[in-house]
N, C-alpha and C. Protein backbone atom coordinates (compact mmCIF):
# COMPACT_ATOMS: atom_id res chain seq x y z
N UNK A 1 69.11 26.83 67.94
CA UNK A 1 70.15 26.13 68.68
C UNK A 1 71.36 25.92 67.76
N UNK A 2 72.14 26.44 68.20
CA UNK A 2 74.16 26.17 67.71
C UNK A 2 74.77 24.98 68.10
N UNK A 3 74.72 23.76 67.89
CA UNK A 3 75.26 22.76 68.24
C UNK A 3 76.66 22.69 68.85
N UNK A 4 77.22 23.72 67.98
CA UNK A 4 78.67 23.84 68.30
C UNK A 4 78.77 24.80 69.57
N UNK A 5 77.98 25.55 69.75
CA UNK A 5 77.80 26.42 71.61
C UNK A 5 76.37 25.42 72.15
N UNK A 6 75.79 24.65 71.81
CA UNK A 6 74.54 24.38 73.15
C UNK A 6 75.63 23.03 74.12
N UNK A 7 74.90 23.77 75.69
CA UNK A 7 73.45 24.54 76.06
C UNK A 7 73.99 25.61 75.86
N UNK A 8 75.75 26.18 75.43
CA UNK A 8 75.91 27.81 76.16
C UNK A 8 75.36 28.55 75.28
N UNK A 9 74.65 28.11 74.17
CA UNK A 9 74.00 29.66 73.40
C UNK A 9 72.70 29.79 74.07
N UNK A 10 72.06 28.87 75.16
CA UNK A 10 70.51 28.70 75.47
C UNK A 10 71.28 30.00 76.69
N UNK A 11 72.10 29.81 77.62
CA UNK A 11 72.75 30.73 78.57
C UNK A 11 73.14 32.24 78.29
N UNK A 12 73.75 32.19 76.68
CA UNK A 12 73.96 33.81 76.44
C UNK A 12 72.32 34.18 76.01
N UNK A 13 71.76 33.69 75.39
CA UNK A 13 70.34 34.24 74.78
C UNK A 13 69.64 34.68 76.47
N UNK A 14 69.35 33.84 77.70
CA UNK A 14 69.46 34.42 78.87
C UNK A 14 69.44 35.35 79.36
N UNK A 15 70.93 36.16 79.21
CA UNK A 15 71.75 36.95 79.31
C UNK A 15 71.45 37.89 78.54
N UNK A 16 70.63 37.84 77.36
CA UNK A 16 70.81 38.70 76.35
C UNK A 16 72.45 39.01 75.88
N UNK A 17 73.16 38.21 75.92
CA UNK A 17 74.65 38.62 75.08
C UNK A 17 74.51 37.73 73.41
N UNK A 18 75.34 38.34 72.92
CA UNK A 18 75.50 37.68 71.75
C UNK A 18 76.79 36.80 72.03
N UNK A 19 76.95 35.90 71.24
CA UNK A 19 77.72 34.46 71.24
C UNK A 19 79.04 34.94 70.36
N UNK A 20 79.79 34.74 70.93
CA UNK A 20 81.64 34.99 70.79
C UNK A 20 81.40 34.72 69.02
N UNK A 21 82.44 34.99 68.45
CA UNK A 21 82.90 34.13 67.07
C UNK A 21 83.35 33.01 67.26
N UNK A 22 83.14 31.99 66.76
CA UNK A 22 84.40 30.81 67.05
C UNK A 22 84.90 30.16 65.97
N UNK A 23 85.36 29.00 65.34
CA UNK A 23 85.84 28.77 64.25
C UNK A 23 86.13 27.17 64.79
N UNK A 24 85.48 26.17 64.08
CA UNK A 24 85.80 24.84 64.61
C UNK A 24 87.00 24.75 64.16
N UNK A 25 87.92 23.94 64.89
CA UNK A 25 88.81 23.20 63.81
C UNK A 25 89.34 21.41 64.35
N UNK A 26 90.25 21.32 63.45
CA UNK A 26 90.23 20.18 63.56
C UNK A 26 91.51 19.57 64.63
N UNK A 27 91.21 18.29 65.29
CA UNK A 27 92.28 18.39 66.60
C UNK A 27 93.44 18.11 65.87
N UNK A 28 94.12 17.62 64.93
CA UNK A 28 95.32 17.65 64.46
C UNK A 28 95.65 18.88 64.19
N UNK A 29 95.09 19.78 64.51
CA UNK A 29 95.43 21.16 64.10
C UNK A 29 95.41 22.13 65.12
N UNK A 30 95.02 21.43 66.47
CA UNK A 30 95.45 22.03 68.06
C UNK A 30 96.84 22.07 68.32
N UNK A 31 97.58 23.04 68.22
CA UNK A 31 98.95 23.26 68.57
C UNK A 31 98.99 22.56 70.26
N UNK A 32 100.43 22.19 70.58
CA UNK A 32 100.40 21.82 72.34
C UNK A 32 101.11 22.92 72.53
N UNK A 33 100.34 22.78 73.70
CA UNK A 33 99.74 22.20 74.84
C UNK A 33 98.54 22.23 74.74
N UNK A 34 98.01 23.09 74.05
CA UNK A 34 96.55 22.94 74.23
C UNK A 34 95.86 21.53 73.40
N UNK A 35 96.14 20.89 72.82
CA UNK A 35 96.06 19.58 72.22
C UNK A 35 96.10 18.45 73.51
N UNK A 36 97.33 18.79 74.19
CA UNK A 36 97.33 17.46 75.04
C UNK A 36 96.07 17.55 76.16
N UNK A 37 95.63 19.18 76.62
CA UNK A 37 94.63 19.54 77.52
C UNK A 37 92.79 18.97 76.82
N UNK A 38 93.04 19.54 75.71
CA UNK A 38 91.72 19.49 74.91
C UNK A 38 90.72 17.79 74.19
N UNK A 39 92.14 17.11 73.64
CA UNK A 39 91.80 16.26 72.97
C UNK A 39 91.92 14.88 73.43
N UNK A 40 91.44 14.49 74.47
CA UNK A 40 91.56 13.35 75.03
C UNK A 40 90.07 12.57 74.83
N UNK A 41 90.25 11.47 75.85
CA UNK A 41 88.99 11.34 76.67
C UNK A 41 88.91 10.51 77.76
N UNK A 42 89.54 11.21 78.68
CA UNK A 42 90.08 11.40 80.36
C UNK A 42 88.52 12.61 80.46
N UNK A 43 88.96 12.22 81.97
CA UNK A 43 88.05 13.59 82.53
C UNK A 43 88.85 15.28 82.75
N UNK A 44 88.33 15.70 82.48
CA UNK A 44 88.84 16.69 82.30
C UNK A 44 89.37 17.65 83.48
N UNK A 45 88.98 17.16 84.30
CA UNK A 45 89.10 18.32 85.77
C UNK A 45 90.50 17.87 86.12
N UNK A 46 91.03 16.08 86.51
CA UNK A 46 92.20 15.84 86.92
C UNK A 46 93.45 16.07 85.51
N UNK A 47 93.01 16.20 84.64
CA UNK A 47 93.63 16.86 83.30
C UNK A 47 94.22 17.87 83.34
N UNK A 48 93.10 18.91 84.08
CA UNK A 48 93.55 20.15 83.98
C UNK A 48 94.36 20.35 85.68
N UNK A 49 94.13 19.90 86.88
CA UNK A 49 95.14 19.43 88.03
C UNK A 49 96.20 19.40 87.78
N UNK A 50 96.25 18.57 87.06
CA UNK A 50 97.93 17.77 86.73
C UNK A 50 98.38 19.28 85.99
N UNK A 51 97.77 19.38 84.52
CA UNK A 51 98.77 20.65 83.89
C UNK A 51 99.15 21.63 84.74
N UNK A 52 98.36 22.28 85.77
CA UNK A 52 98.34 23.64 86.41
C UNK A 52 98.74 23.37 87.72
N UNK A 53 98.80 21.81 87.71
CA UNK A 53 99.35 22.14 89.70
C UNK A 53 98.89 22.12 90.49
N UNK A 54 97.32 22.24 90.35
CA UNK A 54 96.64 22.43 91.82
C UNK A 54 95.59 21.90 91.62
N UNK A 55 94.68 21.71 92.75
CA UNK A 55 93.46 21.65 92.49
C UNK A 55 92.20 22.69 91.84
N UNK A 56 91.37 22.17 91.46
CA UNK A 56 90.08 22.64 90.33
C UNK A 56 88.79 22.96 91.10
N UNK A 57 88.12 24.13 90.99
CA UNK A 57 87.24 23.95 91.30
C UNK A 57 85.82 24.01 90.91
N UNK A 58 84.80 23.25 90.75
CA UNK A 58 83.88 23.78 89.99
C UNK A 58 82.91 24.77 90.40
N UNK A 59 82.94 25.70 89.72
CA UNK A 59 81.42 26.86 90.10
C UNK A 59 80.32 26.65 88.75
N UNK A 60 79.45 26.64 89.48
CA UNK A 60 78.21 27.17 88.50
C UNK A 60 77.90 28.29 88.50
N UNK A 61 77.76 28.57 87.29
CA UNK A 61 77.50 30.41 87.31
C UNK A 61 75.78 30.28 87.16
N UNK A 62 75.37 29.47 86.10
CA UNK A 62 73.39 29.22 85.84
C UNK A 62 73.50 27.60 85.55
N UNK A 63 72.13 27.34 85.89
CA UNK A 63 71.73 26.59 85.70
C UNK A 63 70.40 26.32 85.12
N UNK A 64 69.64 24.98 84.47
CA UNK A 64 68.61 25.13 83.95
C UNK A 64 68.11 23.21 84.18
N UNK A 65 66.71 22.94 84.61
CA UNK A 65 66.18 21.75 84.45
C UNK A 65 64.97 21.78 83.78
N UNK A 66 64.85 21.17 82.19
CA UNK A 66 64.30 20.58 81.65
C UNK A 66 63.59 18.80 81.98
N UNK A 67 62.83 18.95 82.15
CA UNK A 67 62.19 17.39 82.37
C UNK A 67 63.03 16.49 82.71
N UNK A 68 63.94 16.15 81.77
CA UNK A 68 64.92 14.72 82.24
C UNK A 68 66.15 15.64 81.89
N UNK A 69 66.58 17.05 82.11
CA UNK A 69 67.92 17.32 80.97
C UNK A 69 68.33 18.75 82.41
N UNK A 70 69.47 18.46 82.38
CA UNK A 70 70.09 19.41 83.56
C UNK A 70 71.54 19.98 82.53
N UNK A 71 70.85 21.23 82.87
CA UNK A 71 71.96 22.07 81.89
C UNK A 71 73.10 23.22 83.01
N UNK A 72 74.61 23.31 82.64
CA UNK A 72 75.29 24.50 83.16
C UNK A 72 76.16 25.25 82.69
N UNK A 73 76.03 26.47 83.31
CA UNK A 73 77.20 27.23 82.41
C UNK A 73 78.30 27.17 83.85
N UNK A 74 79.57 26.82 83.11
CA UNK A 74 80.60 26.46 84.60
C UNK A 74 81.81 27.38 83.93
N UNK A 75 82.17 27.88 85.30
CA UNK A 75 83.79 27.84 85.75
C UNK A 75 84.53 27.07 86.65
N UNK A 76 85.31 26.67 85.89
CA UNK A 76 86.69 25.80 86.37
C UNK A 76 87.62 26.44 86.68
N UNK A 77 88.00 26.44 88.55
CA UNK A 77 88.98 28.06 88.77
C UNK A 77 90.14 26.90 89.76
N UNK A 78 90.98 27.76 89.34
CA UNK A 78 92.30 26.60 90.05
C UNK A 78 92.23 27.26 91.61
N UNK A 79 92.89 26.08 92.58
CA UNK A 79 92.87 26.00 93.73
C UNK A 79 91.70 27.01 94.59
N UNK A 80 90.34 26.78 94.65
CA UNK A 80 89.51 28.22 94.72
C UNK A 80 89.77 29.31 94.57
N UNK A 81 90.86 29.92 93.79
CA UNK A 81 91.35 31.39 93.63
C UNK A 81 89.83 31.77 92.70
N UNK A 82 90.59 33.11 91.91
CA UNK A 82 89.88 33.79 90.93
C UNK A 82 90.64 33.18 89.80
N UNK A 83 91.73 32.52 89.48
CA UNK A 83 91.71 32.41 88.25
C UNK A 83 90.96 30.90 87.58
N UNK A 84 90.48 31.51 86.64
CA UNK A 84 88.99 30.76 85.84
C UNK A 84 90.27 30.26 84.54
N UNK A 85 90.16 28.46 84.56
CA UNK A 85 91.08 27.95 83.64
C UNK A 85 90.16 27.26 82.37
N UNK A 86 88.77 26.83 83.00
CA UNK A 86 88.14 26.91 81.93
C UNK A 86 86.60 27.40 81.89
N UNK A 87 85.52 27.55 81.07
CA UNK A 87 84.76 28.32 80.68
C UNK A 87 83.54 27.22 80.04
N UNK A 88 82.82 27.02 80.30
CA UNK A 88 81.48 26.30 79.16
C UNK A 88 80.23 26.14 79.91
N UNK A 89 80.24 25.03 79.45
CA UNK A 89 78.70 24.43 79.99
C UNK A 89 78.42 23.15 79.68
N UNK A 90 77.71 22.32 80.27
CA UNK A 90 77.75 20.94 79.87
C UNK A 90 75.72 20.84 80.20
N UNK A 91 75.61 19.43 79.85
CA UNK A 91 74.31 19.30 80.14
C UNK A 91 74.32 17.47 80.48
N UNK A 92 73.34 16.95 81.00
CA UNK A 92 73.22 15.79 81.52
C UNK A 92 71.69 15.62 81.43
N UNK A 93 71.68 14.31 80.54
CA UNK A 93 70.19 13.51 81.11
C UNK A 93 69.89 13.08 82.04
N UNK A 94 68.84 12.66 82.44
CA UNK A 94 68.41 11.89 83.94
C UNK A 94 68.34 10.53 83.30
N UNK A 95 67.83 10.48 81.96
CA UNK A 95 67.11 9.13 82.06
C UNK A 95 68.33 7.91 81.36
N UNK A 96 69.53 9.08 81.61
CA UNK A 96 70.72 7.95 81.08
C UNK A 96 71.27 7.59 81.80
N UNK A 97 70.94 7.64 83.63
CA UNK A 97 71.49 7.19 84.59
C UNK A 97 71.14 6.01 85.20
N UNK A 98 71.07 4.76 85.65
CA UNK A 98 70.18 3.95 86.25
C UNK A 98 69.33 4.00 87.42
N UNK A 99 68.39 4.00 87.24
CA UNK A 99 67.09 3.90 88.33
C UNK A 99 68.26 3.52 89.79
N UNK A 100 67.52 4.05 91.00
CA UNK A 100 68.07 4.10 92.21
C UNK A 100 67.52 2.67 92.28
N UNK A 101 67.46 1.62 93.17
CA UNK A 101 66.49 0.43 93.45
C UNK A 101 66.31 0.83 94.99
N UNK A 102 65.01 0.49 95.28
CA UNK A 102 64.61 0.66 96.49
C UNK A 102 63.91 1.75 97.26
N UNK A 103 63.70 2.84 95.93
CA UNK A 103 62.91 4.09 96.03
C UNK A 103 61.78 4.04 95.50
């Protein structure tokens, strides 16, 4: 596991692809616009609305459930077109949500 790609290296291994190059760096060192898009901590979907104009949409391309752990590889495509504005994957626990009451 690549900390810096999971879950998306669990998604290319999948796939059988190999994993891009990437190069961390540091956010004072994100040129803008992509700084003002990247380095917040807003949500990211009305983030990316506002820059581009339109609405966002999310697709899942895979998915994966582990016991308590829900993993995806997503595209973020403006106004349902084809163009794809962003690219990853995120993952979510179950057991960091609060119990429903009454189930």
């Amino acid at each position: 596991m690549d900390p810096l790609f999971y879950p998306l290296d669990e998604f290319y291994a999948l796939s059988q692809l190999p994993l891009p190059l990437v190069k961390q760096v540091e956010a004072g060192d994100i040129p803008e616009p992509y700084r003002g898009l990247l380095v917040h901590d807003r949500d990211m979907t009305p983030t990316l609305e506002r820059a581009h104009g339109g609405r966002i949409e999310l697709r899942v391309l895979q998915h994966a459930l582990r016991e308590n752990l829900l993993s995806r590889q997503i595209v973020l495509a403006l106004n349902g077109g084809e163009k794809a504005v962003v690219f990853g994957a995120s993952r979510f626990t179950w057991n960091a949500f609060p119990k429903r009451r009454g189930r």
